[in-house]
Protein backbone atom coordinates (compact mmCIF):
# COMPACT_ATOMS: atom_id res chain seq x y z
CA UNK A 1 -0.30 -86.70 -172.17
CA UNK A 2 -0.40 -84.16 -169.37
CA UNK A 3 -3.87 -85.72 -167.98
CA UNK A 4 -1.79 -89.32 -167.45
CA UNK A 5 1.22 -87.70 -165.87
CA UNK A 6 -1.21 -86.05 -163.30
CA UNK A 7 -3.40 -89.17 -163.22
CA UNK A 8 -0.20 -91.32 -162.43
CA UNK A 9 1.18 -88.75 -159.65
CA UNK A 10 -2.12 -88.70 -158.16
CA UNK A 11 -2.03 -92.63 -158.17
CA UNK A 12 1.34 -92.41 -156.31
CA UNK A 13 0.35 -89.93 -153.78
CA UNK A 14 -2.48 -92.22 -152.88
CA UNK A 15 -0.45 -95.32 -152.39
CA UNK A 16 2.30 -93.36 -150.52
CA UNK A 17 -0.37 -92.40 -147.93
CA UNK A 18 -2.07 -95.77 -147.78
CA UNK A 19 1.00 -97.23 -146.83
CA UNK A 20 1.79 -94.59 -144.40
CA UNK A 21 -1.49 -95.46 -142.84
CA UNK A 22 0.01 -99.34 -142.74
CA UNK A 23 2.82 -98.58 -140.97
CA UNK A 24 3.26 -98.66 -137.12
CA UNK A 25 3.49 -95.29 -136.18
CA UNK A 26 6.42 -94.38 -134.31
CA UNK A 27 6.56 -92.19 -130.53
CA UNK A 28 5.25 -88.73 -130.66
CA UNK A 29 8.44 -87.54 -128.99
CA UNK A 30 12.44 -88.16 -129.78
CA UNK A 31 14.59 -89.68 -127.54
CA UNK A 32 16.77 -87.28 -125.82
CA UNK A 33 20.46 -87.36 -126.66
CA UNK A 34 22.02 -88.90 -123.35
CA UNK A 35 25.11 -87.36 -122.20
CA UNK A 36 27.15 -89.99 -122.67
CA UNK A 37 26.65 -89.97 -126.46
CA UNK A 38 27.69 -86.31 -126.93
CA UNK A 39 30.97 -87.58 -124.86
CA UNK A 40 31.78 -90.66 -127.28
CA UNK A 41 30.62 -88.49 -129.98
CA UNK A 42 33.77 -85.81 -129.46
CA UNK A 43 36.18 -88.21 -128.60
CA UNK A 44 35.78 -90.38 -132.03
CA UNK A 45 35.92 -87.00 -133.71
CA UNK A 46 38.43 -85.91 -131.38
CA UNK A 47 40.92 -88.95 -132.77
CA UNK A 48 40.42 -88.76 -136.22
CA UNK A 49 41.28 -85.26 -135.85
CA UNK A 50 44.69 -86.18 -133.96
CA UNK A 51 45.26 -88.96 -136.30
CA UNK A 52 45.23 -86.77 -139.56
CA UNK A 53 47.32 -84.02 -137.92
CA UNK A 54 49.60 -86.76 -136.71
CA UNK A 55 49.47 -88.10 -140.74
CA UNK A 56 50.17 -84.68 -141.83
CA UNK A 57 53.19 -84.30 -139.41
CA UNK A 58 54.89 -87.35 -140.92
CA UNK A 59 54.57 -86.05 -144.20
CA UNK A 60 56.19 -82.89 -143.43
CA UNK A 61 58.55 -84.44 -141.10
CA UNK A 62 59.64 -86.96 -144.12
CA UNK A 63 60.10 -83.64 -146.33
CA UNK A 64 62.69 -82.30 -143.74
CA UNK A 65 64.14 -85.45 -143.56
CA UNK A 66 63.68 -86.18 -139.99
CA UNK A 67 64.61 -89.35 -138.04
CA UNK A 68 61.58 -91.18 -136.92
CA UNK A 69 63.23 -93.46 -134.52
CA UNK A 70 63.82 -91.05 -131.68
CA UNK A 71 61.82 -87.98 -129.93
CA UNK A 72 57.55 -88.20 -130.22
CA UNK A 73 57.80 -89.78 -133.61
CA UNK A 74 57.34 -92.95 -132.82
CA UNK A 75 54.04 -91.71 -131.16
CA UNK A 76 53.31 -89.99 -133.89
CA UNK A 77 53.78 -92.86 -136.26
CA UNK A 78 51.51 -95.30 -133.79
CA UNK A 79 48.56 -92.87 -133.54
CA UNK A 80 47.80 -92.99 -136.88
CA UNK A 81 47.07 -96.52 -137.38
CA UNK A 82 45.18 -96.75 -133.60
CA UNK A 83 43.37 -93.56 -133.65
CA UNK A 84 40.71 -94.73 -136.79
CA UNK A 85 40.23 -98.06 -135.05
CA UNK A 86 39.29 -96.20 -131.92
CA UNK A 87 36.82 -93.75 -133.54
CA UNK A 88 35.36 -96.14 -135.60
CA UNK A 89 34.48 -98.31 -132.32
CA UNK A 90 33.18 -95.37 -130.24
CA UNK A 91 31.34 -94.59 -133.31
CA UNK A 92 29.80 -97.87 -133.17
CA UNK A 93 29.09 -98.15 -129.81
CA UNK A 94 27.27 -94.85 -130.16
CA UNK A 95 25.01 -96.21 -132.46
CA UNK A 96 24.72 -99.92 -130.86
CA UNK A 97 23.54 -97.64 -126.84
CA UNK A 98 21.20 -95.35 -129.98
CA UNK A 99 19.75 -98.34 -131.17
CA UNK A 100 19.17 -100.07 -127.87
CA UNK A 101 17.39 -96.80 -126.63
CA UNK A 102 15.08 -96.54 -129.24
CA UNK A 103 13.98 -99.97 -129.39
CA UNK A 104 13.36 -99.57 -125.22
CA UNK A 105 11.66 -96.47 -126.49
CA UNK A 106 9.32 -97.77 -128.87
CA UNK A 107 8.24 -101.01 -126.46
CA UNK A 108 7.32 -98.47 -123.96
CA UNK A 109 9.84 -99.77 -121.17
């Protein structure tokens, strides 16, 4: 019984590296985070941070029974449904310029 387990992980370890062999192999070195991406990076984490602070602030501001129609509130109120829209897009373009690079990357121009 113990002879077939190590016969069948033996099998496996030899498939796994003839199909590591098969594959294209990808650039010795990483692309370099640009810049740019740390920058679009923050700012997405930047506004989901804002927009659950701003979430939390209603809810305390509805437990002290606070008008919402005058002062920041109304800012408050609009940053948490834009701020997740906006991170999720920066988000994506990060990975959309990521993607882009690499693929420049890995044709060699």
């Amino acid at each position: 019984m113990l002879s077939t387990r190590v016969a069948r992980a033996c099998e496996v370890i030899r498939r796994r590296d003839s199909l590591m062999r098969m594959s294209t192999p990808s650039p010795r070195e990483d692309v370099p985070i640009r810049r740019i991406d740390r920058i679009l990076s923050y700012m997405s984490l930047g506004l989901l941070v804002l927009s659950i602070v701003c979430f939390f602030a209603i809810m305390l501001g509805s437990a002290a029974n606070a008008d919402f129609s005058t002062g920041v509130w109304p800012v408050v109120g609009i940053v948490v449904y834009i701020a997740p829209i906006l991170a999720f897009l920066l988000l994506l373009t990060v990975l959309i310029m990521s993607f882009v690079r690499r693929a420049r990357a890995n044709r060699g121009g």
